[in-house]
N, C-alpha and C. Protein backbone atom coordinates (compact mmCIF):
# COMPACT_ATOMS: atom_id res chain seq x y z
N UNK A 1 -29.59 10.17 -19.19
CA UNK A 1 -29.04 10.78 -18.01
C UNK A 1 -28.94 9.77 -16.87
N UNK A 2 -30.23 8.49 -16.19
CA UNK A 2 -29.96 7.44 -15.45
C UNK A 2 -28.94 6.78 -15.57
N UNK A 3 -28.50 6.59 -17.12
CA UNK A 3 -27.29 5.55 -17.03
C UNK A 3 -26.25 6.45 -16.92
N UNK A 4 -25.96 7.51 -17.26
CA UNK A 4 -24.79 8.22 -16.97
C UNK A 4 -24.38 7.86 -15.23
N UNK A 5 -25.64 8.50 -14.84
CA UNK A 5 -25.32 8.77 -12.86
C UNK A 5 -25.20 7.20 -12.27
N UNK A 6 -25.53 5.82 -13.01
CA UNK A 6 -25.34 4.50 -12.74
C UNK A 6 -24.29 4.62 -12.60
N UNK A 7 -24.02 4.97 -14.24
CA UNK A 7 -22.10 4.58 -14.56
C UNK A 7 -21.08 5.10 -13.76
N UNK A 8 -21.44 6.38 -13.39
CA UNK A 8 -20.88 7.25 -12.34
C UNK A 8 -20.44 6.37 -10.84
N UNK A 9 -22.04 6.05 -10.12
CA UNK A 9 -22.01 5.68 -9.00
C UNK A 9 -21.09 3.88 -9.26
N UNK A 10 -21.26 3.36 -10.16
CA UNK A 10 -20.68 2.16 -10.48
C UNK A 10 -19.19 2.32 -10.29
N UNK A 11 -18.59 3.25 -11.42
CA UNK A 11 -16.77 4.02 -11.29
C UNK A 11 -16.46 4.03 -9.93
N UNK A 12 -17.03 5.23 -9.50
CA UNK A 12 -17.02 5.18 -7.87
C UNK A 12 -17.13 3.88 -7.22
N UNK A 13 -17.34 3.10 -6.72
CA UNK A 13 -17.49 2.02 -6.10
C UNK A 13 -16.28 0.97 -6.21
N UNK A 14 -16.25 0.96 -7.30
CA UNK A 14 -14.83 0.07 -8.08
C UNK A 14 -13.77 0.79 -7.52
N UNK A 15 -13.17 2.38 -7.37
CA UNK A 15 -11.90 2.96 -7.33
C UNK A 15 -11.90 2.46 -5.91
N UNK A 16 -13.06 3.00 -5.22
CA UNK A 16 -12.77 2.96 -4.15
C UNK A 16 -13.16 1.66 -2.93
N UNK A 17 -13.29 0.63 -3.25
CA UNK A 17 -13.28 -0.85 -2.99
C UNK A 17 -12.11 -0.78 -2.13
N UNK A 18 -10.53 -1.10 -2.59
CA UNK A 18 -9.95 -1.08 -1.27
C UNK A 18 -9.84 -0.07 -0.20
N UNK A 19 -10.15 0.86 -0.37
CA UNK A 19 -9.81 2.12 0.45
C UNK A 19 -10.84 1.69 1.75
N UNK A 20 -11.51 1.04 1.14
CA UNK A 20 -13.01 0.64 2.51
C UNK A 20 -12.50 -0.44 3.42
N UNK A 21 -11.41 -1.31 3.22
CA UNK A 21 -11.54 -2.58 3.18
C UNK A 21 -11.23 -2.76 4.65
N UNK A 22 -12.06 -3.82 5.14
CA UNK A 22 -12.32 -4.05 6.79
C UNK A 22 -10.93 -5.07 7.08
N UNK A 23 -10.41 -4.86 8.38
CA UNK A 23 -9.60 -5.34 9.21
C UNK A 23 -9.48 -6.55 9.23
N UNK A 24 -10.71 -7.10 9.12
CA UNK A 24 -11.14 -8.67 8.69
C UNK A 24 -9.84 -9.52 8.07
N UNK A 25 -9.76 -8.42 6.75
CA UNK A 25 -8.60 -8.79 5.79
C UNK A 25 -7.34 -9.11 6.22
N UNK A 26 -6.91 -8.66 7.27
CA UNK A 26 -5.79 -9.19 8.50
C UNK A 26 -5.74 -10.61 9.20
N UNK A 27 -7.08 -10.85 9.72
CA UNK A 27 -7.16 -12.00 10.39
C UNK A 27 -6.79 -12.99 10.32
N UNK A 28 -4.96 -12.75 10.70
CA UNK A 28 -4.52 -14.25 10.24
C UNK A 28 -3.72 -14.78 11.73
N UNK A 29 -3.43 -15.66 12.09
CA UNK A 29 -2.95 -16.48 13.00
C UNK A 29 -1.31 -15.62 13.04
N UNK A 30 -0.87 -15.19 14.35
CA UNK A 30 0.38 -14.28 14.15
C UNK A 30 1.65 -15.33 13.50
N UNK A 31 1.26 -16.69 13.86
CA UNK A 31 2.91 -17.46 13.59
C UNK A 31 3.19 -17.62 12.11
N UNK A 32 2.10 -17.35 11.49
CA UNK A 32 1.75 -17.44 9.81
C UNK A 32 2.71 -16.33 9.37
N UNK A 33 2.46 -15.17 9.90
CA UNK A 33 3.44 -13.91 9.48
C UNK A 33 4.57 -13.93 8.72
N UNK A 34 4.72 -12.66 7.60
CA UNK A 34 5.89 -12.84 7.19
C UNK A 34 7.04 -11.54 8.73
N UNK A 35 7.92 -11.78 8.25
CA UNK A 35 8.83 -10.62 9.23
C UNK A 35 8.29 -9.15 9.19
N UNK A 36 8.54 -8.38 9.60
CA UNK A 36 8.28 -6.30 9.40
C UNK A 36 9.42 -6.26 8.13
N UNK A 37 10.37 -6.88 8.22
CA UNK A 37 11.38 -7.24 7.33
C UNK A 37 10.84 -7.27 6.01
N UNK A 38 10.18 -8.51 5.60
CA UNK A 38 9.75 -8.95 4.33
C UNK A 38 8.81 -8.19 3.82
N UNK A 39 7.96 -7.86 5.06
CA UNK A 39 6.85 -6.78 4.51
C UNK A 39 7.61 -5.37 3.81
N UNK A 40 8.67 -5.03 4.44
CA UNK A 40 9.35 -3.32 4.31
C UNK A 40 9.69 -3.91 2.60
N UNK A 41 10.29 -5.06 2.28
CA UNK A 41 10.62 -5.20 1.10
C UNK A 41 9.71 -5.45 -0.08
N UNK A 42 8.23 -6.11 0.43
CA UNK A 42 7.08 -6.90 -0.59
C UNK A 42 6.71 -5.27 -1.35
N UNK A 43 6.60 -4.05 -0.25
CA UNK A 43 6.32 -2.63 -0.41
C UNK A 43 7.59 -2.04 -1.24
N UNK A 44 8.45 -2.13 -0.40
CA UNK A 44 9.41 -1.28 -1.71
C UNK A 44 9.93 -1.73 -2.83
N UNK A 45 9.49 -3.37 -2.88
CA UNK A 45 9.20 -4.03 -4.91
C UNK A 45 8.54 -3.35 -5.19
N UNK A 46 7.16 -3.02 -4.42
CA UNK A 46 6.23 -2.23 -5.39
C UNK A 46 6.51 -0.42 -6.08
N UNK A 47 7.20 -0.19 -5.53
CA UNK A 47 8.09 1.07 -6.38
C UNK A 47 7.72 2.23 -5.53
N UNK A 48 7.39 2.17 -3.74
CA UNK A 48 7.34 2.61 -2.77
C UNK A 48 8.51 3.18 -1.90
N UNK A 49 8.91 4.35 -1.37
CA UNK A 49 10.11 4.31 -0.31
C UNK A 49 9.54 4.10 0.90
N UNK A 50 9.87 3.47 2.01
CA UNK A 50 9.51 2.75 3.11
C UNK A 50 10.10 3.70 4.18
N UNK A 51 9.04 4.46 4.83
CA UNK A 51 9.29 5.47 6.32
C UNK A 51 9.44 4.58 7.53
N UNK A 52 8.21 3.52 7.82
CA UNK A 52 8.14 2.63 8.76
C UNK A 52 7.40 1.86 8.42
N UNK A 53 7.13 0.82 9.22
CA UNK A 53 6.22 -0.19 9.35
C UNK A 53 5.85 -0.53 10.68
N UNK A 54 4.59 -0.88 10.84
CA UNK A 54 3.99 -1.40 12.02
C UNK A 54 2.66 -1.97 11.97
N UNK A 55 2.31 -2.63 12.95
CA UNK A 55 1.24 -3.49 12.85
C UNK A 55 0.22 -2.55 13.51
N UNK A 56 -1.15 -2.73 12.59
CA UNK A 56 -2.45 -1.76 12.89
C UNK A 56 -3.35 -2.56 12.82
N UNK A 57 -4.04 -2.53 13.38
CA UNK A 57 -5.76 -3.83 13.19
C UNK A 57 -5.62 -5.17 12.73
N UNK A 58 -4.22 -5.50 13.01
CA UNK A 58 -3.82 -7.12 12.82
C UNK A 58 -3.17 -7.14 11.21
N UNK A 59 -2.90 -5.74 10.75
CA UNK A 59 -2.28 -5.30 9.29
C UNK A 59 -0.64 -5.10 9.97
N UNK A 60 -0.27 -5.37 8.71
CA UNK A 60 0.82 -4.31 8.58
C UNK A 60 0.70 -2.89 8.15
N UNK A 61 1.10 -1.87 8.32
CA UNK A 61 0.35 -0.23 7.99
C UNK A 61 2.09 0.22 7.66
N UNK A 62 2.26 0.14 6.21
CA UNK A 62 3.54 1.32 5.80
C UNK A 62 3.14 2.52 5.60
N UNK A 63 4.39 3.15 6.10
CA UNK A 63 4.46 4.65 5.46
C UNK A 63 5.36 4.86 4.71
N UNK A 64 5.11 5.12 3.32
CA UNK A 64 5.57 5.09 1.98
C UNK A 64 5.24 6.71 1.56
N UNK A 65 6.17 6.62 0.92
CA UNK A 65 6.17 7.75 0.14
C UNK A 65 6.17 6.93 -1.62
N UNK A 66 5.70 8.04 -2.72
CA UNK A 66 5.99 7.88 -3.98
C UNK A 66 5.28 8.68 -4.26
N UNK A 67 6.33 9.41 -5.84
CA UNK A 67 6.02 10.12 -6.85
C UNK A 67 5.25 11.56 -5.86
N UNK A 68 6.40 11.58 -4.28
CA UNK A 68 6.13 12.97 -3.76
C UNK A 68 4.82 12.83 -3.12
N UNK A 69 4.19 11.56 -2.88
CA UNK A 69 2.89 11.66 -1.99
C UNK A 69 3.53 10.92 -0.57
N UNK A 70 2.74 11.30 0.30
CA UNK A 70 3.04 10.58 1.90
C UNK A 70 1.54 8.93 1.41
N UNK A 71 1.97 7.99 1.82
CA UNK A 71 0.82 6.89 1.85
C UNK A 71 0.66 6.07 3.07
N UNK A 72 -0.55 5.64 3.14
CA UNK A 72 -0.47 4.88 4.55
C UNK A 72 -1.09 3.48 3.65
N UNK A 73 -0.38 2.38 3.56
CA UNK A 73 -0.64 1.06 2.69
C UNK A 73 -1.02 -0.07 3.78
N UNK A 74 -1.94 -0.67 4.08
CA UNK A 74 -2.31 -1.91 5.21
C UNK A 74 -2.35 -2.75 4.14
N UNK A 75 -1.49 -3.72 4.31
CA UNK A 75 -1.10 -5.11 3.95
C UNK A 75 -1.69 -6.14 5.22
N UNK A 76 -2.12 -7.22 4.13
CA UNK A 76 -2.23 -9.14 5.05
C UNK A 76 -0.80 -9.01 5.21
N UNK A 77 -0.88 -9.39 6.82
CA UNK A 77 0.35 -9.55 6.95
C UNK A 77 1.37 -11.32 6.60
N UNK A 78 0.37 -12.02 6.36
CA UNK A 78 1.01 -13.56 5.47
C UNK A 78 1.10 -13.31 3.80
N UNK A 79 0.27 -12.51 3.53
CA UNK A 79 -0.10 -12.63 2.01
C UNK A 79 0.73 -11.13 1.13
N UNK A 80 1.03 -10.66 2.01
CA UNK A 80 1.26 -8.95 1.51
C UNK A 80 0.62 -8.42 0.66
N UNK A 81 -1.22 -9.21 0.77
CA UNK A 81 -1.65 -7.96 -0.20
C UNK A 81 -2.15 -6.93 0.29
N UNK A 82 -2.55 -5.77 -0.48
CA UNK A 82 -2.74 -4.26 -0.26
C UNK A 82 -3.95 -4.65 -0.21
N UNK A 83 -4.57 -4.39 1.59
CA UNK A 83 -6.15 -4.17 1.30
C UNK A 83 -6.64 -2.91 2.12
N UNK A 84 -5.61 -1.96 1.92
CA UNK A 84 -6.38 -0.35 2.09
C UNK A 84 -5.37 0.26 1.71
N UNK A 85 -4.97 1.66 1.20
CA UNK A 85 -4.42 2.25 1.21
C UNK A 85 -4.71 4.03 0.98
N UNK A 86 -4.45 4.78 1.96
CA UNK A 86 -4.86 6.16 2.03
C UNK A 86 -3.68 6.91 1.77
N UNK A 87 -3.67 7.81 1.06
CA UNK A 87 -3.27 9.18 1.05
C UNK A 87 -2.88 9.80 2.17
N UNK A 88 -2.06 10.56 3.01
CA UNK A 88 -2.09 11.64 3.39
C UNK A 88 -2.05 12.94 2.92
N UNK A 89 -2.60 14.02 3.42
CA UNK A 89 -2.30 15.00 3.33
C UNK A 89 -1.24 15.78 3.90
């Protein structure tokens, strides 16, 4: 039964790793930036439709839709990687 509730609390931790992920992950020098441009597109490669974009805690923060969900995705804004992304309701 211990290792079950490990394995459990372990799963958990892993899914939800980016969903935590601190602002930190932004901290990049603004001239480094890619455009709101490049970002709207790095997101809708990823198989996202693109509502807006704007800059949040030194992120980029899309609002995407897919597969009928609303998403809020914070991207590095040099690197475009995904280091949070929430759900709306």
């Amino acid at each position: 039964m211990k290792t079950r509730t490990l394995f459990a609390i372990a799963a958990l931790a892993l899914m939800s790793g980016t969903a935590f992920a601190s602002s930190s992950d932004c901290n990049e020098p603004k001239d480094k930036w890619m455009s709101m441009d490049e970002a709207k597109a790095k997101v809708s490669a990823m198989g996202y439709d693109v509502r807006k974009i704007k800059v949040e805690d030194g992120c980029y923060e899309a609002y995407a839709t897919k597969d009928g969900k609303k998403l809020e995705i914070y991207m590095n804004p040099v690197t475009a990687e995904v280091v949070k992304m929430k759900e709306d309701d």
